[in-house]
Protein backbone atom coordinates (compact mmCIF):
# COMPACT_ATOMS: atom_id res chain seq x y z
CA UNK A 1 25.54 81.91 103.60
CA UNK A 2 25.69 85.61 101.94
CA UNK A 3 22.05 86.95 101.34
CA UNK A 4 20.88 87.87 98.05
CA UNK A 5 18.04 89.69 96.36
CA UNK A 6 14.74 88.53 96.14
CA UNK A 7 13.18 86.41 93.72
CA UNK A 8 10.11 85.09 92.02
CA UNK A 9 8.97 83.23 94.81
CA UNK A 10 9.38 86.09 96.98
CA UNK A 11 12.18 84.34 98.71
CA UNK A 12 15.92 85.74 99.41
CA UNK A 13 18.61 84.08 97.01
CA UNK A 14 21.26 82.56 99.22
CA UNK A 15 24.60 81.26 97.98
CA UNK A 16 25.65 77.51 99.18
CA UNK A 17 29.19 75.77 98.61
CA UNK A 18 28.70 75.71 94.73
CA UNK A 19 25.20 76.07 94.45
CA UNK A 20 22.87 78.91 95.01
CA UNK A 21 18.93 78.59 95.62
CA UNK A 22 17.75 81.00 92.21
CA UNK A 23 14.46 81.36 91.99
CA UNK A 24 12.47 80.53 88.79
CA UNK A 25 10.50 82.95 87.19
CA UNK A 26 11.32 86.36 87.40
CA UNK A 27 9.01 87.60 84.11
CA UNK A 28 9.38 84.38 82.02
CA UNK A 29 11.62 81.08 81.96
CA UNK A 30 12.57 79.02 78.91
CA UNK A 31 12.00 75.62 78.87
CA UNK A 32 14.57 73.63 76.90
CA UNK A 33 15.56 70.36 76.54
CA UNK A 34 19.40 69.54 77.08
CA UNK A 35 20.63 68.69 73.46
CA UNK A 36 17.52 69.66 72.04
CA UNK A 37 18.06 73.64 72.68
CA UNK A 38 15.06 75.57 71.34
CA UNK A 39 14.12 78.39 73.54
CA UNK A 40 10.90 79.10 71.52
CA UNK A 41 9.31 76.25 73.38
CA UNK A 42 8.68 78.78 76.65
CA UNK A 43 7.66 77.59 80.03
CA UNK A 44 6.86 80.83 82.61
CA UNK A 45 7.10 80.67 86.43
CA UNK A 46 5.58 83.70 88.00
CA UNK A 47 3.75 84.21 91.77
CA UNK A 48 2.87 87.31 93.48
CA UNK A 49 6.07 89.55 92.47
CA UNK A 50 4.27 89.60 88.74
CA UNK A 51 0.66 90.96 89.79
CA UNK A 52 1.02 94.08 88.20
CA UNK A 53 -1.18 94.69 85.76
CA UNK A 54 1.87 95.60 83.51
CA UNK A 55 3.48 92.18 84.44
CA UNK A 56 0.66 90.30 83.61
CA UNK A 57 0.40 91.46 79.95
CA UNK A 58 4.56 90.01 79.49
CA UNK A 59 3.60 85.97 79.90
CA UNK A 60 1.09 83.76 78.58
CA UNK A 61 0.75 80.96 76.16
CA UNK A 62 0.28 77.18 76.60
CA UNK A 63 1.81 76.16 79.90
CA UNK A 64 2.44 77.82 82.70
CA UNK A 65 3.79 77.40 86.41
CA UNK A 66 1.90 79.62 89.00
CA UNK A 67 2.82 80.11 93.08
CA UNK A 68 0.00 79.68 95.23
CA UNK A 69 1.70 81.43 98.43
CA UNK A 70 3.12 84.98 99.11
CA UNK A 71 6.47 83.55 99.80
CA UNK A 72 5.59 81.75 103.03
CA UNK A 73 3.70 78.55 104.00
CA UNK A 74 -0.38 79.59 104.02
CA UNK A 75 -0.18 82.77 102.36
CA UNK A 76 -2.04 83.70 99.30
CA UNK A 77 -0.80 84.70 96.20
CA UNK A 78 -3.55 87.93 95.43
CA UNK A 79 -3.26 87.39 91.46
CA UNK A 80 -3.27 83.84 91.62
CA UNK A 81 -6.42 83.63 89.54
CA UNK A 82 -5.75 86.17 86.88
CA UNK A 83 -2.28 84.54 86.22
CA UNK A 84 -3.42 80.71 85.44
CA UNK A 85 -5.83 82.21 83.43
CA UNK A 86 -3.16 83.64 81.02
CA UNK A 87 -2.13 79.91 79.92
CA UNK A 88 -3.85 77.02 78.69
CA UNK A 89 -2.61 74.79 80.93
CA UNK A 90 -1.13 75.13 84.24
CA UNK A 91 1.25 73.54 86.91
CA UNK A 92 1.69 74.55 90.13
CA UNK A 93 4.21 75.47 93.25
CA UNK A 94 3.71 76.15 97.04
CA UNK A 95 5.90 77.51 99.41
CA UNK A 96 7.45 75.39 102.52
CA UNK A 97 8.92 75.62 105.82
CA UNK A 98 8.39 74.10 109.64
CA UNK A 99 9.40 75.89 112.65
CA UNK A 100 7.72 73.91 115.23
CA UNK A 101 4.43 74.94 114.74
CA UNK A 102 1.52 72.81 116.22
CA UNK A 103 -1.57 71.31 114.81
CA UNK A 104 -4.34 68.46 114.78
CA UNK A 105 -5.06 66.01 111.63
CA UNK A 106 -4.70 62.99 110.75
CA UNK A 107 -1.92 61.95 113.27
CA UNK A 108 -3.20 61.32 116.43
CA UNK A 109 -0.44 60.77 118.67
CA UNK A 110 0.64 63.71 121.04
CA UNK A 111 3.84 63.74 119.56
CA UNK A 112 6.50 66.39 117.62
CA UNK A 113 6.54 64.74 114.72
CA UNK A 114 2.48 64.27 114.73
CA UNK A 115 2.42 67.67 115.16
CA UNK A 116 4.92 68.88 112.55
CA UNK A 117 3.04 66.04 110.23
CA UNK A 118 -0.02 67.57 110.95
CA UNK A 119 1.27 70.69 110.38
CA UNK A 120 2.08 70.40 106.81
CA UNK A 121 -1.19 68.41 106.01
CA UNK A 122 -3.05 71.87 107.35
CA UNK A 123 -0.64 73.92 104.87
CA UNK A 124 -0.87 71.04 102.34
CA UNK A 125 -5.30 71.34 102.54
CA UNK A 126 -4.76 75.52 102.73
CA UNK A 127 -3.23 75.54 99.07
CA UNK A 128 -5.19 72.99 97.85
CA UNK A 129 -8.38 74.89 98.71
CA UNK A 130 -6.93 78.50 97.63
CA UNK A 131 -5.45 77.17 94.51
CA UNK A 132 -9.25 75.31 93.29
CA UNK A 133 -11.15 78.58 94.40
CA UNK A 134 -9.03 80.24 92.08
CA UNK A 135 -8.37 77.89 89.74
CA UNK A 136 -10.59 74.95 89.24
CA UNK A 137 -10.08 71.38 90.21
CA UNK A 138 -8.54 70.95 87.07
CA UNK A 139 -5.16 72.11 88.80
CA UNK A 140 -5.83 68.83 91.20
CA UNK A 141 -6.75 66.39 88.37
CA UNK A 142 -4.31 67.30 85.89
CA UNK A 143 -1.85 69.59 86.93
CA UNK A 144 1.90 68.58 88.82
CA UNK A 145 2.76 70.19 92.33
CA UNK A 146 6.05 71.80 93.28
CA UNK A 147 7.13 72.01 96.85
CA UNK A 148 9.59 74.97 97.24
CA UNK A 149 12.10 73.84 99.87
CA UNK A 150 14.82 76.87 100.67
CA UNK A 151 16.90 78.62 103.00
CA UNK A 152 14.81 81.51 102.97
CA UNK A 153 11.91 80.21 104.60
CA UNK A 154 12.09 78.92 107.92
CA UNK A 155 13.42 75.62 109.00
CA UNK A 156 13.70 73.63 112.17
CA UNK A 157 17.40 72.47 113.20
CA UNK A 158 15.44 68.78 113.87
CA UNK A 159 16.08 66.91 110.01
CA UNK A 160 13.23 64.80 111.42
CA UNK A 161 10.22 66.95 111.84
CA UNK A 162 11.13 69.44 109.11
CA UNK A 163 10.37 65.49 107.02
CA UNK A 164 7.11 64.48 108.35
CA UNK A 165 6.14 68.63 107.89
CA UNK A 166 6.98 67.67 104.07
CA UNK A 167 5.42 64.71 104.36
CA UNK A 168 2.64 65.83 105.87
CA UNK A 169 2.38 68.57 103.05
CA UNK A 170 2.71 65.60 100.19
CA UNK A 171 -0.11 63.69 102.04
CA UNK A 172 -2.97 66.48 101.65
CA UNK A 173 -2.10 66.71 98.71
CA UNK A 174 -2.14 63.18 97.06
CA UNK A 175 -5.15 62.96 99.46
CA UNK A 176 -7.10 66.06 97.26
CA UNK A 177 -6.13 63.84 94.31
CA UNK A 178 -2.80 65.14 93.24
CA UNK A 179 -0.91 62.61 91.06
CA UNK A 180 2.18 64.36 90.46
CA UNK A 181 4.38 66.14 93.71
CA UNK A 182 8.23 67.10 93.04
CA UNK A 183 10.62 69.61 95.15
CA UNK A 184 12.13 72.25 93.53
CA UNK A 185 15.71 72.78 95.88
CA UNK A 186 19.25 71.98 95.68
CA UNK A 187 21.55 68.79 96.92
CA UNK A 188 23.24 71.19 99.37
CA UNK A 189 19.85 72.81 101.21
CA UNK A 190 17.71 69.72 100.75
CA UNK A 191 20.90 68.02 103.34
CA UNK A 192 20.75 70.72 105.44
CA UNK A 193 16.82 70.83 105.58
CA UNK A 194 15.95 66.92 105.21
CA UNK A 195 19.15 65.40 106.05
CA UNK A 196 19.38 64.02 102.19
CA UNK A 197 15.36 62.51 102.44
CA UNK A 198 15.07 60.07 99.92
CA UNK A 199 11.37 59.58 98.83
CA UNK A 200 11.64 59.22 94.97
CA UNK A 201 9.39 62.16 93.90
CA UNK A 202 11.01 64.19 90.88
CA UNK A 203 12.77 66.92 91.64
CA UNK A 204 13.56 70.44 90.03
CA UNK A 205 17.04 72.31 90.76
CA UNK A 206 18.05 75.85 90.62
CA UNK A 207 22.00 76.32 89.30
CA UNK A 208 23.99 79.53 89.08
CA UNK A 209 25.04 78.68 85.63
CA UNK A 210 25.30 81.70 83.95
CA UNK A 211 23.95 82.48 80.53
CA UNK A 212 27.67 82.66 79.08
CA UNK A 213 28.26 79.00 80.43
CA UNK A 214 25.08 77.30 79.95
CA UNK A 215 25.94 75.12 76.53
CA UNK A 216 24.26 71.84 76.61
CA UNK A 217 26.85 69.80 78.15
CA UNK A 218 26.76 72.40 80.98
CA UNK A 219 23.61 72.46 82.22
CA UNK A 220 22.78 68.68 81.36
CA UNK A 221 25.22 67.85 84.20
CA UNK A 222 22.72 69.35 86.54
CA UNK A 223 20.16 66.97 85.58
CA UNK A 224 22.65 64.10 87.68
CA UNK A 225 22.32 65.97 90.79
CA UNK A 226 19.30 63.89 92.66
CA UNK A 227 18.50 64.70 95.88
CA UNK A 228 15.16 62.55 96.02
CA UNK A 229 15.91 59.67 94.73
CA UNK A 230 14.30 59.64 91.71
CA UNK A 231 14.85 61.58 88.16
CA UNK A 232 15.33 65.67 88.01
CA UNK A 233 13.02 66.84 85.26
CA UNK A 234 13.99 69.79 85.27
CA UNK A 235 17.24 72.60 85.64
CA UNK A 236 17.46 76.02 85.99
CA UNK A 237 20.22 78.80 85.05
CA UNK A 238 20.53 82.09 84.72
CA UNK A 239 19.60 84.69 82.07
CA UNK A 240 17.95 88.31 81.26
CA UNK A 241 15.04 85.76 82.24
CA UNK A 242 15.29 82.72 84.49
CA UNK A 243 15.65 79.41 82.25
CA UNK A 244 15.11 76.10 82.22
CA UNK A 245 16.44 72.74 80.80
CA UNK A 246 14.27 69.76 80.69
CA UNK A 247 16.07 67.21 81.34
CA UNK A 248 14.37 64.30 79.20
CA UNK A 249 11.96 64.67 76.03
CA UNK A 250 8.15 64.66 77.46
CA UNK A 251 8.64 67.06 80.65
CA UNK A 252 6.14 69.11 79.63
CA UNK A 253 3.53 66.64 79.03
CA UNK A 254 4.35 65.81 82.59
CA UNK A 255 4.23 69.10 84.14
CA UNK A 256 0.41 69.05 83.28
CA UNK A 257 -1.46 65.74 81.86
């Protein structure tokens, strides 16, 4: 894999066999829906890259994505607050990654993948509580949660435990009362990460479909390529600013209920 430059997330870009992991955000992403093209309907992604105060004044409106993390798994995201303030309503994403790290919860069997469960739950519980300090419980109660699952954060070579980490991550989550929980990755990294996991959550993928290319028919292929199991609600390519197709009518009133 060839590395890249950083993105949104605060991640390195890497290139795959025909994929690439792009971050979303940048300054702003479109939201569009694949033979419905209006890019007026705007749907921003921003984290920690965007806390100048310059950046903050370039996004806004009614719906908004926001990173928790600072790239990596229980980090904070300083401007967290100020930036779900600038939209109405707000979605979220948190950053992923399991390196054998150790740690009580709910699993009580002295065990690797206890441990690696475990593991996430703690990172799972560490967002949830940032994100509501900052936030409100509102971003529980109503808002979807994004796992970012990439190359550029660190991975264990065991399939296995790098699962019950995400699982563990999903289960503090749905625990604190989150309804919705996708994964934003690709087909390619979410085999090399998960060993092709199937656990029917929606997922979002990242595309290197350039601006020139990205026509309806295009991009709506991208909306084929599960990885979960279940339906990809959304597809991103890439522009002046980071875009994204919806890949069925209603994603936004998914995103946030």
């Amino acid at each position: 894999m060839t590395l890249k430059k950083l993105n949104s997330h605060g991640l390195a870009h890497y290139v795959a066999p025909l994929l690439v992991m792009v971050g979303v955000g940048l300054i702003g992403v479109y939201l569009i829906v694949a033979g419905h093209a209006a890019t007026s309907n705007r749907l921003v992604d921003v984290s920690y890259p965007q806390c100048k105060p310059k950046d903050l004044k370039t996004f806004g409106g009614d719906l908004g994505i926001v990173g928790v993390n600072h790239g990596k798994v229980m980090t904070k995201n300083p401007c967290f607050k100020k930036q779900a303030l600038r939209f109405s309503r707000v979605a979220v994403y948190v950053n992923s990654g399991y390196n054998g790290e150790r740690a009580s919860g709910p699993c009580k069997q002295k065990t690797g993948d206890c441990y690696a469960f475990n593991y996430g739950y703690k990172a799972g519980q560490y967002d949830i509580k940032y994100a509501v300090s900052r936030g409100g419980q509102a971003l529980v109660s109503f808002g979807s949660w994004w796992i970012d699952v990439e190359p550029a954060n660190t991975w264990s070579s065991d399939k296995g435990r790098n699962v019950q980490f995400l699982k563990g991550m999903m289960s503090a989550l749905t625990d604190a009362g989150v309804g919705t929980v996708g994964f934003y990755s690709t087909p390619y990294f979410w085999g090399v990460a998960t060993g092709g996991w199937i656990n029917n959550h929606p997922a979002w993928v990242p595309t290197m479909a350039p601006r020139s290319t990205a026509d309806d028919t295009a991009l709506s292929k991208y909306c084929k390529q599960e990885f979960t199991g279940a339906r990809v609600w959304m597809v991103q390519y890439t522009d002046d600013l980071d875009s994204n197709v919806a890949c069925f009518d209603g994603v936004r009133d998914k995103l946030v209920k």
